[in-house]
C-alpha atoms as a PDB file:
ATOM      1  CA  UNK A   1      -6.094 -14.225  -2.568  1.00  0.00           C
ATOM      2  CA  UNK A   2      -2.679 -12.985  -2.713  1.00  0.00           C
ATOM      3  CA  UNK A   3      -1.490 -10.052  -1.063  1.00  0.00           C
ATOM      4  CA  UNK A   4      -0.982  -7.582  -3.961  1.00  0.00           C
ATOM      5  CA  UNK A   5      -4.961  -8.059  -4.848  1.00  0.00           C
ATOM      6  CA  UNK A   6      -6.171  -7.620  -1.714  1.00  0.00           C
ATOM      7  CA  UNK A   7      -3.871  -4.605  -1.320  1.00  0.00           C
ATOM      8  CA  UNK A   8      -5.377  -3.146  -4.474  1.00  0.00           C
ATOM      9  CA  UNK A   9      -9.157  -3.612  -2.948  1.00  0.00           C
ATOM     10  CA  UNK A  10     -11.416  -0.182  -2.914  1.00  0.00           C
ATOM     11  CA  UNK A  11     -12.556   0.096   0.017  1.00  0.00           C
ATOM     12  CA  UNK A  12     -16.576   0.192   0.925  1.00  0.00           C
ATOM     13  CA  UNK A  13     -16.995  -1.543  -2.582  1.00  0.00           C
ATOM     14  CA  UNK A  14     -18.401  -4.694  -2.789  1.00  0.00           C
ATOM     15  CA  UNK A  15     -19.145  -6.616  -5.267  1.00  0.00           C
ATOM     16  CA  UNK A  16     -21.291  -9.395  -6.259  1.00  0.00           C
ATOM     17  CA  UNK A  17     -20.725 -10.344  -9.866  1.00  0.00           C
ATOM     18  CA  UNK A  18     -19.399 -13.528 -10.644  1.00  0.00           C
ATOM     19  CA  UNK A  19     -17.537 -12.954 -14.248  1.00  0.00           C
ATOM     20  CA  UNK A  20     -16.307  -9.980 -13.354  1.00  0.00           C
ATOM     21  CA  UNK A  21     -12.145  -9.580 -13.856  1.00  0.00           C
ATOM     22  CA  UNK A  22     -12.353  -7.298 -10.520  1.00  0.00           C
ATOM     23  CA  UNK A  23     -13.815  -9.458  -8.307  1.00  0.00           C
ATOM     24  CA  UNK A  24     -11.277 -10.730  -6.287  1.00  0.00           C
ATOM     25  CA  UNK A  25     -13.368 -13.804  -5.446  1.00  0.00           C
ATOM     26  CA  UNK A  26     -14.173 -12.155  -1.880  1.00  0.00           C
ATOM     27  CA  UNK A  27     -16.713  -9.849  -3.205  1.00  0.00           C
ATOM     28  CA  UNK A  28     -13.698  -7.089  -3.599  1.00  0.00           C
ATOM     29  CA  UNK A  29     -13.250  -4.695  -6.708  1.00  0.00           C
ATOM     30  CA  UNK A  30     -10.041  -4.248  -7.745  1.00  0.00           C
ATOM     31  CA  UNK A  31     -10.339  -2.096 -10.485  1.00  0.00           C
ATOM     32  CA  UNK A  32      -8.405   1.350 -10.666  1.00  0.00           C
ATOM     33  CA  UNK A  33     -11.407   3.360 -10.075  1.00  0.00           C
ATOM     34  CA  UNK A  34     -15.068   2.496 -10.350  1.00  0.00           C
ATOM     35  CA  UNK A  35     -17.882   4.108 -12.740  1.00  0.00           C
ATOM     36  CA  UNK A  36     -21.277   3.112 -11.123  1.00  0.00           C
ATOM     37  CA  UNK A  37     -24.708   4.932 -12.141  1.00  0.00           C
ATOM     38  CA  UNK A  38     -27.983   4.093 -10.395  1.00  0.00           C
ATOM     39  CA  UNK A  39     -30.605   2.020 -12.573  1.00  0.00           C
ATOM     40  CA  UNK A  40     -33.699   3.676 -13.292  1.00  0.00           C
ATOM     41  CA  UNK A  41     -36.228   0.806 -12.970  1.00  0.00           C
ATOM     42  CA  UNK A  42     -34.470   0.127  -9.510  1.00  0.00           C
ATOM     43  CA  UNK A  43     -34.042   2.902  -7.430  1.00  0.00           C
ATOM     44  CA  UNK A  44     -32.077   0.499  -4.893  1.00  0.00           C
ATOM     45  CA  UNK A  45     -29.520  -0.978  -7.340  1.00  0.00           C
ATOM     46  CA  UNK A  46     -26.165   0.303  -9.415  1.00  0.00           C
ATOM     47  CA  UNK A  47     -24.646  -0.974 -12.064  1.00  0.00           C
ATOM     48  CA  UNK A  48     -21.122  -0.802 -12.617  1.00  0.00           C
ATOM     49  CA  UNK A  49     -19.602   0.635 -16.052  1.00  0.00           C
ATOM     50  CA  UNK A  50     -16.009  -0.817 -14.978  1.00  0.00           C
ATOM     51  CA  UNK A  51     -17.403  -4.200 -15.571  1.00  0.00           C
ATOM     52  CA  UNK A  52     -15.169  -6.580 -17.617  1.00  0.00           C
ATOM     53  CA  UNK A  53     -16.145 -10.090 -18.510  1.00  0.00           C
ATOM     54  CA  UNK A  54     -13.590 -12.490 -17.608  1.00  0.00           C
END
């Protein structure tokens, strides 16, 4: 990781998608800001409305 992405890392989010252009491959987002609304069939997960495919 080079230091401008992990400078641009939000902290407290982490992140396990894969294909995700924010995922700084360390399980950091890296996106601008972050849009997350909680799933209604589970309770316990989010899903993130900043994701873009890579």
């Amino acid at each position: 990781m080079n230091e401008s992405t992990e400078n641009n890392v939000i902290p407290g989010i982490c992140c396990d998608v894969e294909n995700c252009i924010y995922n700084n491959g360390s399980c950091c987002c890296t996106a601008d800001e972050v849009h997350v609304k909680t799933r209604t069939t589970e309770p316990e997960e989010t899903m993130c409305e900043t994701f873009s495919e890579l």
